[in-house]
Protein backbone atom coordinates (compact mmCIF):
# COMPACT_ATOMS: atom_id res chain seq x y z
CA UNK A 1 111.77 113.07 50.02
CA UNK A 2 112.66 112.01 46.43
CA UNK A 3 110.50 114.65 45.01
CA UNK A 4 112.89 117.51 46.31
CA UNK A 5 116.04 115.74 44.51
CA UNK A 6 113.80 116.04 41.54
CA UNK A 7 112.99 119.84 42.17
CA UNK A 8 117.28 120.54 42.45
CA UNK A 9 117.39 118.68 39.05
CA UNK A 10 115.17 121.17 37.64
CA UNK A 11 116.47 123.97 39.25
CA UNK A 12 119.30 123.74 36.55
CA UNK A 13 116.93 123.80 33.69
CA UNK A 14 116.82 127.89 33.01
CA UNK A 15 113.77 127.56 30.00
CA UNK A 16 111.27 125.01 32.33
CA UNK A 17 112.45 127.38 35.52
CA UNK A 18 111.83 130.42 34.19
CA UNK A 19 108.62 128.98 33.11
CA UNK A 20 107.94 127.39 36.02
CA UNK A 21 108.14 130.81 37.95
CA UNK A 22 105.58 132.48 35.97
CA UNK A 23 103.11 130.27 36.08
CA UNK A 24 103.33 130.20 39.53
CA UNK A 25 102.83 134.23 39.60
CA UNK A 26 100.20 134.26 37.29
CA UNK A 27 98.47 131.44 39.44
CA UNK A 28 99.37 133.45 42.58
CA UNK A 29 97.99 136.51 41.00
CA UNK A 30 94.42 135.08 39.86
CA UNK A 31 94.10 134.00 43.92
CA UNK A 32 95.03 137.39 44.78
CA UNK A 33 92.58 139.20 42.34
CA UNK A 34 89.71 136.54 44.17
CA UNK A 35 90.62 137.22 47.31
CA UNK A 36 91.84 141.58 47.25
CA UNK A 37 90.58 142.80 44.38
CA UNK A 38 87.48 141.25 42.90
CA UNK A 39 87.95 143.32 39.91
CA UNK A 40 86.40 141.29 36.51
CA UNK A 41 89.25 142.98 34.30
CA UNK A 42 91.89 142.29 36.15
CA UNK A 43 90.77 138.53 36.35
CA UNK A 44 90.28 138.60 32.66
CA UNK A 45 93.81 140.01 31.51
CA UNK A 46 95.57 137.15 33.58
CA UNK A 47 92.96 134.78 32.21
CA UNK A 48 94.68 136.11 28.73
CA UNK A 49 97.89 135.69 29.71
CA UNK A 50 97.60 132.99 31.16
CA UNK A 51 95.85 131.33 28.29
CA UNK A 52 99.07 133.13 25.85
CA UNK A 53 101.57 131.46 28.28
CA UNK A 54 99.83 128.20 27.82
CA UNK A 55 99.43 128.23 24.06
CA UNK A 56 103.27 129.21 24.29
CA UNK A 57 103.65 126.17 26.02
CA UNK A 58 101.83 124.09 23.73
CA UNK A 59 104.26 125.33 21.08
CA UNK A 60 107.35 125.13 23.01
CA UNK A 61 106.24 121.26 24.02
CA UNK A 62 105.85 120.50 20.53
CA UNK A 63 109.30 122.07 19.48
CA UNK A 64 111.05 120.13 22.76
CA UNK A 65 109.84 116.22 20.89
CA UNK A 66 112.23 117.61 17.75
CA UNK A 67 114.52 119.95 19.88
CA UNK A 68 117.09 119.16 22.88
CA UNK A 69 115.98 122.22 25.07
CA UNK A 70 119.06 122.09 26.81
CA UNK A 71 120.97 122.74 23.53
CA UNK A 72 118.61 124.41 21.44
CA UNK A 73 116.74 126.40 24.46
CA UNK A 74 116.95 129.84 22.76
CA UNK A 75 116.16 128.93 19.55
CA UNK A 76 112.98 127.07 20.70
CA UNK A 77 111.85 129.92 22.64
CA UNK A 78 112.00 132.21 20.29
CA UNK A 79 110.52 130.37 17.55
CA UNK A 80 107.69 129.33 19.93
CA UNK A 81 107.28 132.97 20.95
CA UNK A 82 106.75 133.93 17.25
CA UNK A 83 104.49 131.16 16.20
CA UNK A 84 102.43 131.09 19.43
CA UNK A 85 99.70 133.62 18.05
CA UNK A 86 99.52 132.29 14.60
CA UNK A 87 98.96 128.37 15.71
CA UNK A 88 96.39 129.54 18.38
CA UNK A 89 94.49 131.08 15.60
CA UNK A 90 95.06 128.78 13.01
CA UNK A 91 94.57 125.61 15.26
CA UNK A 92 92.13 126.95 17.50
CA UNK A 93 89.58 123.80 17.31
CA UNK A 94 92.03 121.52 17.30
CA UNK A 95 93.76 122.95 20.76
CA UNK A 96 90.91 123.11 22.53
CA UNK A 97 89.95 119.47 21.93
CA UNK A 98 94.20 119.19 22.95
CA UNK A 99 93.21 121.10 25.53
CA UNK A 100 90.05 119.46 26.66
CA UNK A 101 92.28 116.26 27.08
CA UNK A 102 94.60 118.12 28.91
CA UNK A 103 92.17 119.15 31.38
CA UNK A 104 91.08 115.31 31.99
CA UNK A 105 94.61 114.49 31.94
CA UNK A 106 95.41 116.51 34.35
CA UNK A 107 92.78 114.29 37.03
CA UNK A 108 93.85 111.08 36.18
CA UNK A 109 97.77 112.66 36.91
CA UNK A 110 96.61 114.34 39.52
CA UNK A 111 94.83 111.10 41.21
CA UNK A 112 97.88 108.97 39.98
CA UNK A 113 100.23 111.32 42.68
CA UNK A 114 98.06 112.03 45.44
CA UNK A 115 97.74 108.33 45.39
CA UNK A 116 101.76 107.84 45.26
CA UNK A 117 102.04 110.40 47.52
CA UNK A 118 99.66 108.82 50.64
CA UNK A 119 101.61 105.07 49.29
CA UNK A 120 104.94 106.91 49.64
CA UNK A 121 104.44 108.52 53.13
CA UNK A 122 102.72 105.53 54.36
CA UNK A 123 105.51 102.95 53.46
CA UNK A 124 108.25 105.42 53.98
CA UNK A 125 106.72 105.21 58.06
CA UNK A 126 106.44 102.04 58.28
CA UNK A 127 109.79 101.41 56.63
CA UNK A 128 111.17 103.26 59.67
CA UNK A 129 109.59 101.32 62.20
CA UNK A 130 110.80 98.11 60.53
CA UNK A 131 114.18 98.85 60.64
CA UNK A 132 114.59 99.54 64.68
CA UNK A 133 114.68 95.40 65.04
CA UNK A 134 114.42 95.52 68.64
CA UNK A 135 110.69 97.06 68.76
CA UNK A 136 109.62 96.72 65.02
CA UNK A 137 107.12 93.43 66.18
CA UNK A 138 105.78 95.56 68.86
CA UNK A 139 105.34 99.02 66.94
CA UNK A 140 104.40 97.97 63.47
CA UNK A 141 101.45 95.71 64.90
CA UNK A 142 100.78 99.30 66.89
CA UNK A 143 100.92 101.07 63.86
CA UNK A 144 98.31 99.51 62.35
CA UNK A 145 95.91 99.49 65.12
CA UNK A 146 96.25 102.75 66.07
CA UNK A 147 95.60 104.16 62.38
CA UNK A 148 93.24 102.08 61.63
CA UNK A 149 91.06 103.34 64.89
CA UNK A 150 92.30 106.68 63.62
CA UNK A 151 90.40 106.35 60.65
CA UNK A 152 87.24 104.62 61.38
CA UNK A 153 87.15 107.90 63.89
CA UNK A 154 88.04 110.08 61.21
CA UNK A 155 85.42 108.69 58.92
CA UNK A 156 82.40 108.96 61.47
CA UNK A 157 83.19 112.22 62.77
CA UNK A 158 83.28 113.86 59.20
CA UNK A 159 80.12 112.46 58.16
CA UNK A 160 78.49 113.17 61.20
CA UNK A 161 79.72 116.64 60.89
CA UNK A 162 78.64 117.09 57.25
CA UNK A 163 75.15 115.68 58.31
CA UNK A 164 74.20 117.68 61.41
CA UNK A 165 75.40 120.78 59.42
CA UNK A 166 72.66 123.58 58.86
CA UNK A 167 74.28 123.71 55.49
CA UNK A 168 72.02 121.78 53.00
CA UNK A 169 75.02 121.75 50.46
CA UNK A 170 77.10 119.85 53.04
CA UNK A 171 74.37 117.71 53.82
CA UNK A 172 74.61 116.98 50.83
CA UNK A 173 78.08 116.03 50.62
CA UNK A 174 77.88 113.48 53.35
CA UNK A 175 75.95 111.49 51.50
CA UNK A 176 78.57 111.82 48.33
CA UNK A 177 81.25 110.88 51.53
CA UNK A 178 79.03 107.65 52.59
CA UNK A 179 79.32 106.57 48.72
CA UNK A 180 82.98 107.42 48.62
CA UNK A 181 83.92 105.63 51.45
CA UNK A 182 81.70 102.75 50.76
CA UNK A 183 83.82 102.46 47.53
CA UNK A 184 86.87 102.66 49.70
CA UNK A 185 85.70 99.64 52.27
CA UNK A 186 85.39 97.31 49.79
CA UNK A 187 89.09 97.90 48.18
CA UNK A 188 90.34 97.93 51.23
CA UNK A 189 88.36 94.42 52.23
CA UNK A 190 90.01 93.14 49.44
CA UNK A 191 93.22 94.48 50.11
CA UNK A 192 93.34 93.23 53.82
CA UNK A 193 92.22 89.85 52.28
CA UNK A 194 95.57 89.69 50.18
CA UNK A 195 97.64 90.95 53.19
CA UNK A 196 96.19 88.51 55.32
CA UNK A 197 97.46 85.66 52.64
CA UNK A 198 100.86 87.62 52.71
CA UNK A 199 101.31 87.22 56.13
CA UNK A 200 100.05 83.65 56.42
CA UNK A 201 101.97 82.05 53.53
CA UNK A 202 105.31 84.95 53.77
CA UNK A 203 105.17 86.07 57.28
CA UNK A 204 105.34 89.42 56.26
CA UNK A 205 103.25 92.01 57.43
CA UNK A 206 101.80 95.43 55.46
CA UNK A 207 101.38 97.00 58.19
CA UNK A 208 101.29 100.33 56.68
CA UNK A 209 97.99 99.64 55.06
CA UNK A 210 95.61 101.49 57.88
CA UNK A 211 98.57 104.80 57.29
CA UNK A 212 97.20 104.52 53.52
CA UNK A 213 93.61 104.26 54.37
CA UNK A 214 93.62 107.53 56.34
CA UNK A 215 95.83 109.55 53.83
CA UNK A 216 93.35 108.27 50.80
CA UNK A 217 90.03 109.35 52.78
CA UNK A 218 91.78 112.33 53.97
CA UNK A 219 92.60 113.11 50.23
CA UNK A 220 88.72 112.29 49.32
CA UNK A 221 87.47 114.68 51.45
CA UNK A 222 89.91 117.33 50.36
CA UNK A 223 88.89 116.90 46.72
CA UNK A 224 84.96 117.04 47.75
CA UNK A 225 85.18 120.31 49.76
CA UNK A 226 87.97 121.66 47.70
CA UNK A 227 85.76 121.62 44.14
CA UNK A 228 82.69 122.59 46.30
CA UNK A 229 84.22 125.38 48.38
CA UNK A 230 82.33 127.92 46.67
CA UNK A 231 78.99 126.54 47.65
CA UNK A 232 80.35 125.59 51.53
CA UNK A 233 82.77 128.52 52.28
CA UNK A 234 81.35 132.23 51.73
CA UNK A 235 85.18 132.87 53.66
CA UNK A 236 87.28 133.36 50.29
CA UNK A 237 90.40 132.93 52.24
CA UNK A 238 89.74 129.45 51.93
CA UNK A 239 90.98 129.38 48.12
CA UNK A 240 94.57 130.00 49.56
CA UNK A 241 94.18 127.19 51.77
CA UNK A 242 93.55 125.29 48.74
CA UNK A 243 96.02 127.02 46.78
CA UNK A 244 99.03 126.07 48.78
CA UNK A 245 98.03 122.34 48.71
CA UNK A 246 97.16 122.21 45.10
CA UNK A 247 100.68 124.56 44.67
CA UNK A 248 102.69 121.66 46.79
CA UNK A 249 100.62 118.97 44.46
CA UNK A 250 101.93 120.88 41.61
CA UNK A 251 105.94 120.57 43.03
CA UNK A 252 105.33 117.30 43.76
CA UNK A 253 104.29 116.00 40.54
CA UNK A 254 107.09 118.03 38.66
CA UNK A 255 109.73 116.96 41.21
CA UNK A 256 108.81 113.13 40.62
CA UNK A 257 109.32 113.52 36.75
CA UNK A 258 112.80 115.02 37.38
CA UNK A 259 113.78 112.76 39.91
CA UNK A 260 113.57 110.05 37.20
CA UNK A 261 115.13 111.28 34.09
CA UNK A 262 116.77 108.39 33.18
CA UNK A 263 114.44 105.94 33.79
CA UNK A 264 112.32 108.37 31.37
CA UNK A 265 114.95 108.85 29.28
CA UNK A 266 115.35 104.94 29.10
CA UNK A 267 111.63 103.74 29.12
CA UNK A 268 110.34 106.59 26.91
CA UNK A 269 112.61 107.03 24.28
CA UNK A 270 110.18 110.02 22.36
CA UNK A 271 109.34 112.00 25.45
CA UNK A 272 111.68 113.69 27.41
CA UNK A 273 111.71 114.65 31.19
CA UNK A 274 111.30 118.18 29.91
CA UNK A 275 108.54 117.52 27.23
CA UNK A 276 106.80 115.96 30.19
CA UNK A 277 107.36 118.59 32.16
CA UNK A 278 106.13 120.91 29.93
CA UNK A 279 103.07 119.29 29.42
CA UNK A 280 102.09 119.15 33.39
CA UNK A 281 102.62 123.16 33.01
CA UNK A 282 100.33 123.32 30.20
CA UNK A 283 97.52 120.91 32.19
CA UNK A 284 97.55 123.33 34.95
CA UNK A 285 97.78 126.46 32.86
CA UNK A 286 94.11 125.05 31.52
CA UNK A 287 92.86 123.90 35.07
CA UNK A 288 93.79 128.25 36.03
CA UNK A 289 91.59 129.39 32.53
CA UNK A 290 88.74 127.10 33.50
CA UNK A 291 88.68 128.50 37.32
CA UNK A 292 88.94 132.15 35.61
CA UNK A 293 86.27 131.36 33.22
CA UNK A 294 84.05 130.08 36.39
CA UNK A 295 84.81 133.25 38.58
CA UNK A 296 83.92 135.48 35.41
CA UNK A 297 80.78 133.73 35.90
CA UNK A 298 81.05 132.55 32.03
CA UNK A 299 79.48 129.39 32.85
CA UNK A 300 76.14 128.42 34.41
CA UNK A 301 75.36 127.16 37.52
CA UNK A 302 73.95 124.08 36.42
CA UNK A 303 77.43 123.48 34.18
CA UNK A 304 79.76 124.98 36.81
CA UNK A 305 77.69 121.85 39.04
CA UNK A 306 77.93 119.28 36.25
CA UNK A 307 81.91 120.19 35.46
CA UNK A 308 82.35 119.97 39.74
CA UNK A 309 80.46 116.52 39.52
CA UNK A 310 83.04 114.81 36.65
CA UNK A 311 85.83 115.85 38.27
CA UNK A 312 84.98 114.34 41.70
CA UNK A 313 83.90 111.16 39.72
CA UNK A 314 87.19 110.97 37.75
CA UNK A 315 89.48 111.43 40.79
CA UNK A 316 87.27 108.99 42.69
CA UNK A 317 87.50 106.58 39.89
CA UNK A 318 91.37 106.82 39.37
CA UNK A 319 91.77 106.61 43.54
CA UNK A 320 89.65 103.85 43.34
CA UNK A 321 91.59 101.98 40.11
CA UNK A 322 95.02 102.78 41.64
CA UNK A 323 94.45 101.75 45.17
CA UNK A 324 93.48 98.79 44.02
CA UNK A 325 95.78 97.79 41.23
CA UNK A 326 99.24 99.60 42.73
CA UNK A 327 97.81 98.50 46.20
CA UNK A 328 98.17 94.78 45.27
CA UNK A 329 101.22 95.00 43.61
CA UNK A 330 102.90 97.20 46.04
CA UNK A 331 101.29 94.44 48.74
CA UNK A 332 103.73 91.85 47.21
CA UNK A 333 106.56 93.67 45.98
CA UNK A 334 107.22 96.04 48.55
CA UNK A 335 110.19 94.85 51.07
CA UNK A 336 110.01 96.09 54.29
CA UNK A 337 112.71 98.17 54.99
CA UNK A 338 113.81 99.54 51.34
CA UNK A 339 112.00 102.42 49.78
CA UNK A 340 110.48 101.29 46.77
């Protein structure tokens, strides 16, 4: 996949690497204090390091939009390593409204590559089926039957499931699910409408369309039970379950950005691949303080609920927005055959 050319590009960045690496220790570390060692102290010294690492980051992003980190790497760390303390108490309101962005940012991101993930893997299939000529009438046409009963299946048996469960929090959630995929039917009525007009004025087929259907409800239902896991799951092995997806989320979003530095380079003259990069770090750097702050039990139940509830509406709404709008244009300007 593309994103794994991107992930060799960064590889030869030593500042966003070494970065990189430990965030992804401190992350690791906050699952293992949930899941070993329950211990409140030792939850709250990563949450400070964590939240020192990201205000670092903040600094070190700002320095990169004046700085060539490549050229200037040492300098910039060690400038943002000094000044990190002083601008997080001097600017403390104004990064954590910076940071409250960040936090929303981070959904509408997040959305924005789940959805070009399930897009990607669905077109990359089909792609291959279209280019064996001798059987590509015969297996595309099978393709989308057979993933389209595959999700209609998919779809009944999970709600089913989340309704005849003794759980009244996943009862709960199936009725969240109805809405969600209600949502999904009709962009995908109006999708198939505009493939239908594809095929009868092009005679071209998007036959990868039913692939994308499953991948985006599959993704739905991993959001719902992933944010409401504490209320479902009294197993807390679950959380590394969810860490390794969100963890390959993570590589996949920073692997896109590097496998495009030039097109960045060229279409956003101001921000860099690395400023970018820099900023996904700090956007899940807050997403790790918030989760810390909600197993320290710093918030309510009632806002832990409310905070759970936006985020499920904002991913929904970006799916939702992005299905539709890439989904058409991908509809007519994706070529069978050629990866976009």
């Amino acid at each position: 996949m593309r994103f794994i050319t991107g992930l060799k590009n960064l590889s030869k960045k030593t500042i966003l690497i070494i970065i990189v690496f430990i965030f992804i220790i401190s992350w690791f570390l906050f699952i293992f204090s949930r899941l070993v060692i329950s211990n409140p102290t030792f939850s709250g010294i990563i949450a400070f390091f964590i939240a020192f690492l990201a205000g670092f980051t903040f600094v070190l992003l700002i320095l990169s939009l004046f700085f060539n980190l490549d050229k200037r790497g040492t300098f910039c760390v060690i400038t943002a390593i000094v000044l990190t303390i002083p601008v997080i108490l001097i600017f403390t309101r104004f990064i954590w409204r910076f940071f409250i962005f960040c936090f929303f940012a981070n959904l509408v991101i997040t959305a924005f590559f789940a959805f070009k993930f399930c897009i990607d893997t669905s077109t990359t299939v089909d792609d291959y089926l279209y280019r064996k000529k001798s059987s590509r009438k015969f297996t595309r046409v099978l393709e989308f039957i057979v993933f389209l009963i595959l999700n209609v299946v998919f779809v009944f048996v999970t709600i089913r499931f989340f309704r005849n469960s003794s759980n009244p929090v996943i009862q709960g959630l199936a009725n969240f699910l109805i809405s969600i995929d209600i949502i999904l039917i009709v962009i995908d009525v109006i999708l198939f409408v505009f493939i239908i007009f594809r095929l009868i004025f092009t005679k071209k087929f998007s036959a990868y369309i039913s692939f994308f259907y499953l991948l985006i409800f599959i993704y739905m239902l991993y959001v719902v039970i992933s944010l409401s896991a504490d209320f479902i799951f009294y197993d807390p092995f679950y959380n590394l379950l969810s860490f390794f997806i969100d963890f390959f989320i993570f590589l996949y979003l920073i692997g896109s950005i590097f496998e495009r530095v030039e097109y960045i380079k060229d279409q956003i003259k101001i921000l860099g691949a690395d400023t970018i990069a820099l900023f996904v770090i700090l956007m899940k750097s807050i997403v790790q303080i918030i989760n810390i702050l909600v197993d320290l039990n710093i918030f309510t139940l009632a806002q832990i609920g409310g905070l759970l509830l936006i985020q499920a509406l904002v991913l929904l709404i970006c799916i939702a927005l992005f299905s539709l709008l890439i989904g058409l244009y991908t509809i007519f300007a994706h070529k069978e055959g050629k990866n976009l």
